[in-house]
C-alpha atoms as a PDB file:
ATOM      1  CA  UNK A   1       0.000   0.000   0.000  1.00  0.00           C
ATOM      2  CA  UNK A   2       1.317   3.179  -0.909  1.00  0.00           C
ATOM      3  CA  UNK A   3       1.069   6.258   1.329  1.00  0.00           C
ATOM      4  CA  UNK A   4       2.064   9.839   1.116  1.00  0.00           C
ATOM      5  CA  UNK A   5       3.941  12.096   3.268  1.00  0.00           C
ATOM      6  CA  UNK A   6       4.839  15.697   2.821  1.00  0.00           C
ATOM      7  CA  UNK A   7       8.537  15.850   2.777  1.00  0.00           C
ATOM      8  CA  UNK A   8       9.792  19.416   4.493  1.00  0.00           C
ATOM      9  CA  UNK A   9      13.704  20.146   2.734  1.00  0.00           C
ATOM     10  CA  UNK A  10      15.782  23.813   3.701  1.00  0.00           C
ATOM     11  CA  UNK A  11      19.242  24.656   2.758  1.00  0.00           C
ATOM     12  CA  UNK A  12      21.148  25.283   5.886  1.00  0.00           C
ATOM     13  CA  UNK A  13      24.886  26.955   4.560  1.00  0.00           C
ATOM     14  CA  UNK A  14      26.347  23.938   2.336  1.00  0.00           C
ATOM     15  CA  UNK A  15      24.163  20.990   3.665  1.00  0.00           C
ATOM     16  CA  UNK A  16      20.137  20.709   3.146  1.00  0.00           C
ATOM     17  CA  UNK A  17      17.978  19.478   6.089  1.00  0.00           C
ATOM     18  CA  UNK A  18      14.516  17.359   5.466  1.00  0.00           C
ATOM     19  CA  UNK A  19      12.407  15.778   7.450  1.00  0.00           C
ATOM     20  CA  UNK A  20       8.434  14.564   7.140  1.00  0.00           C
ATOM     21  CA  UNK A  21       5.926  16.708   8.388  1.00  0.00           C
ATOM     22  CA  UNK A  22       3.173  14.348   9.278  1.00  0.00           C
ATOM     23  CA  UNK A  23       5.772  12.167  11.791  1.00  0.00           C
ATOM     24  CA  UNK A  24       7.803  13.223  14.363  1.00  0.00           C
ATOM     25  CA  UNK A  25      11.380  12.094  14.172  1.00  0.00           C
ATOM     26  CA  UNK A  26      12.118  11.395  10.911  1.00  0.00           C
ATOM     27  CA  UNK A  27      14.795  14.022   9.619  1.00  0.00           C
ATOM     28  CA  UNK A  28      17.964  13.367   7.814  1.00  0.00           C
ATOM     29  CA  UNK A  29      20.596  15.706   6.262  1.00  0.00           C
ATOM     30  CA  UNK A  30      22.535  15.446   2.684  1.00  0.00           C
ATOM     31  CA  UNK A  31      24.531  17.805   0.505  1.00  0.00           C
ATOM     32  CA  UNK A  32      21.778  17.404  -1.896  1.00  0.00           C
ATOM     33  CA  UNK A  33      18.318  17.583  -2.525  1.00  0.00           C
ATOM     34  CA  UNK A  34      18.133  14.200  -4.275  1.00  0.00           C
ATOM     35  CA  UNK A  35      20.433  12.927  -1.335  1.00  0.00           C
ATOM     36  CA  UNK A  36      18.263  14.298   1.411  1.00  0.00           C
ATOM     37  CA  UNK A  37      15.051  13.078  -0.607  1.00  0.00           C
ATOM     38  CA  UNK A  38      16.477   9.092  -0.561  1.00  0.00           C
ATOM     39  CA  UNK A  39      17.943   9.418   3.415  1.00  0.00           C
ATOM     40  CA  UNK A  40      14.376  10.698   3.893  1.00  0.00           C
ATOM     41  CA  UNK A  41      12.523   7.627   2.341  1.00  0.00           C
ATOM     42  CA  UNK A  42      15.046   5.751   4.068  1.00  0.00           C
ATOM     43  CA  UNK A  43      14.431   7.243   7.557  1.00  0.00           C
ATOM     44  CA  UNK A  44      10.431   6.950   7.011  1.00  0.00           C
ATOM     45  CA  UNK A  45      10.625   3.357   6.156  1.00  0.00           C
ATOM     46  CA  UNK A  46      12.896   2.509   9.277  1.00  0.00           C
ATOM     47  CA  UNK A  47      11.258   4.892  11.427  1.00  0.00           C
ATOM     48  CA  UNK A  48       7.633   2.534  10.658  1.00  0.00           C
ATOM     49  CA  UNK A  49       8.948  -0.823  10.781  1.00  0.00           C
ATOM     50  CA  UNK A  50      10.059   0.063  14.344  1.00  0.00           C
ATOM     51  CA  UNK A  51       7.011   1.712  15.547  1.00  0.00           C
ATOM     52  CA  UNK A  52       4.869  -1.386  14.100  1.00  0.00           C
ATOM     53  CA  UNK A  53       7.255  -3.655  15.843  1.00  0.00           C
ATOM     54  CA  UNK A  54       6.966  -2.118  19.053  1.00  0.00           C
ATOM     55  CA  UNK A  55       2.957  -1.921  18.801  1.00  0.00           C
ATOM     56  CA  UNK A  56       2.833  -5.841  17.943  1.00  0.00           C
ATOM     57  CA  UNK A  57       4.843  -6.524  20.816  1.00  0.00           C
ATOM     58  CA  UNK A  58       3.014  -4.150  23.064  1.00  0.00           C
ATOM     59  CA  UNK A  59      -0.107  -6.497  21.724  1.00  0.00           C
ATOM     60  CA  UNK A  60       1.614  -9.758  21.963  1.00  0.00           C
ATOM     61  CA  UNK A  61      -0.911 -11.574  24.078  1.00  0.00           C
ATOM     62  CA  UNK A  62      -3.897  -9.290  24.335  1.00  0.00           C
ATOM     63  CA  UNK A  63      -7.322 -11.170  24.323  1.00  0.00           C
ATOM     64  CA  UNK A  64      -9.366  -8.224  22.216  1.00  0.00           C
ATOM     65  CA  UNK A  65      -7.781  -5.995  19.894  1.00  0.00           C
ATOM     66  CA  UNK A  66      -9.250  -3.817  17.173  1.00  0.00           C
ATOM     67  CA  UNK A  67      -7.480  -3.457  13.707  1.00  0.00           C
ATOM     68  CA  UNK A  68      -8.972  -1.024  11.356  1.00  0.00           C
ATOM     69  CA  UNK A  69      -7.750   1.543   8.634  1.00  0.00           C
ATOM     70  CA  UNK A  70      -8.398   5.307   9.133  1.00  0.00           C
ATOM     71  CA  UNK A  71      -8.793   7.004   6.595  1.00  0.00           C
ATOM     72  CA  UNK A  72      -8.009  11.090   6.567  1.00  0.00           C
ATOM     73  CA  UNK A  73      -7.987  13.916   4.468  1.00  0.00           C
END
C-alpha cells in the first residue's frame, strides 16, 4: 500500500535538512536535494517498521484488539 507524506527540505549553509511533516522524528541531512530526498525515504521506512514492531509486541498476548484503517484527508 502506498502512502504519502509531505517531505519538508531547507538549505542550511552547504548541507540541506529534510524531514516529514506528518511524523515526528524522521529528519535526515545530505549535501543534496536528491540525497536528502532518498535518506528521507530511508528514515520513514525505518522509522515505521520500528514503531509497528513495538505496537505488535506491546499487543503480543492481548485477548481483544481492534485493527482497522483510518482514513483522513
Amino acid at each position: 500500500m502506498k502512502r504519502e507524506f509531505t517531505a519538508i527540505i531547507e538549505r542550511r549553509g552547504n548541507w540541506y535538512i529534510g524531514y516529514i511533516e506528518e511524523i515526528s522524528g524522521v529528519n535526515t541531512q545530505g549535501k543534496t536535494i536528491k540525497e536528502v530526498r532518498e535518506n528521507l525515504r530511508e528514515a520513514l521506512k525505518l522509522i515505521m517498521e520500528v514503531n509497528k514492531s513495538l505496537v505488535e509486541k506491546e499487543l503480543k498476548g492481548k485477548a481483544e484488539i481492534i485493527r482497522e484503517p483510518i482514513v483522513v484527508d
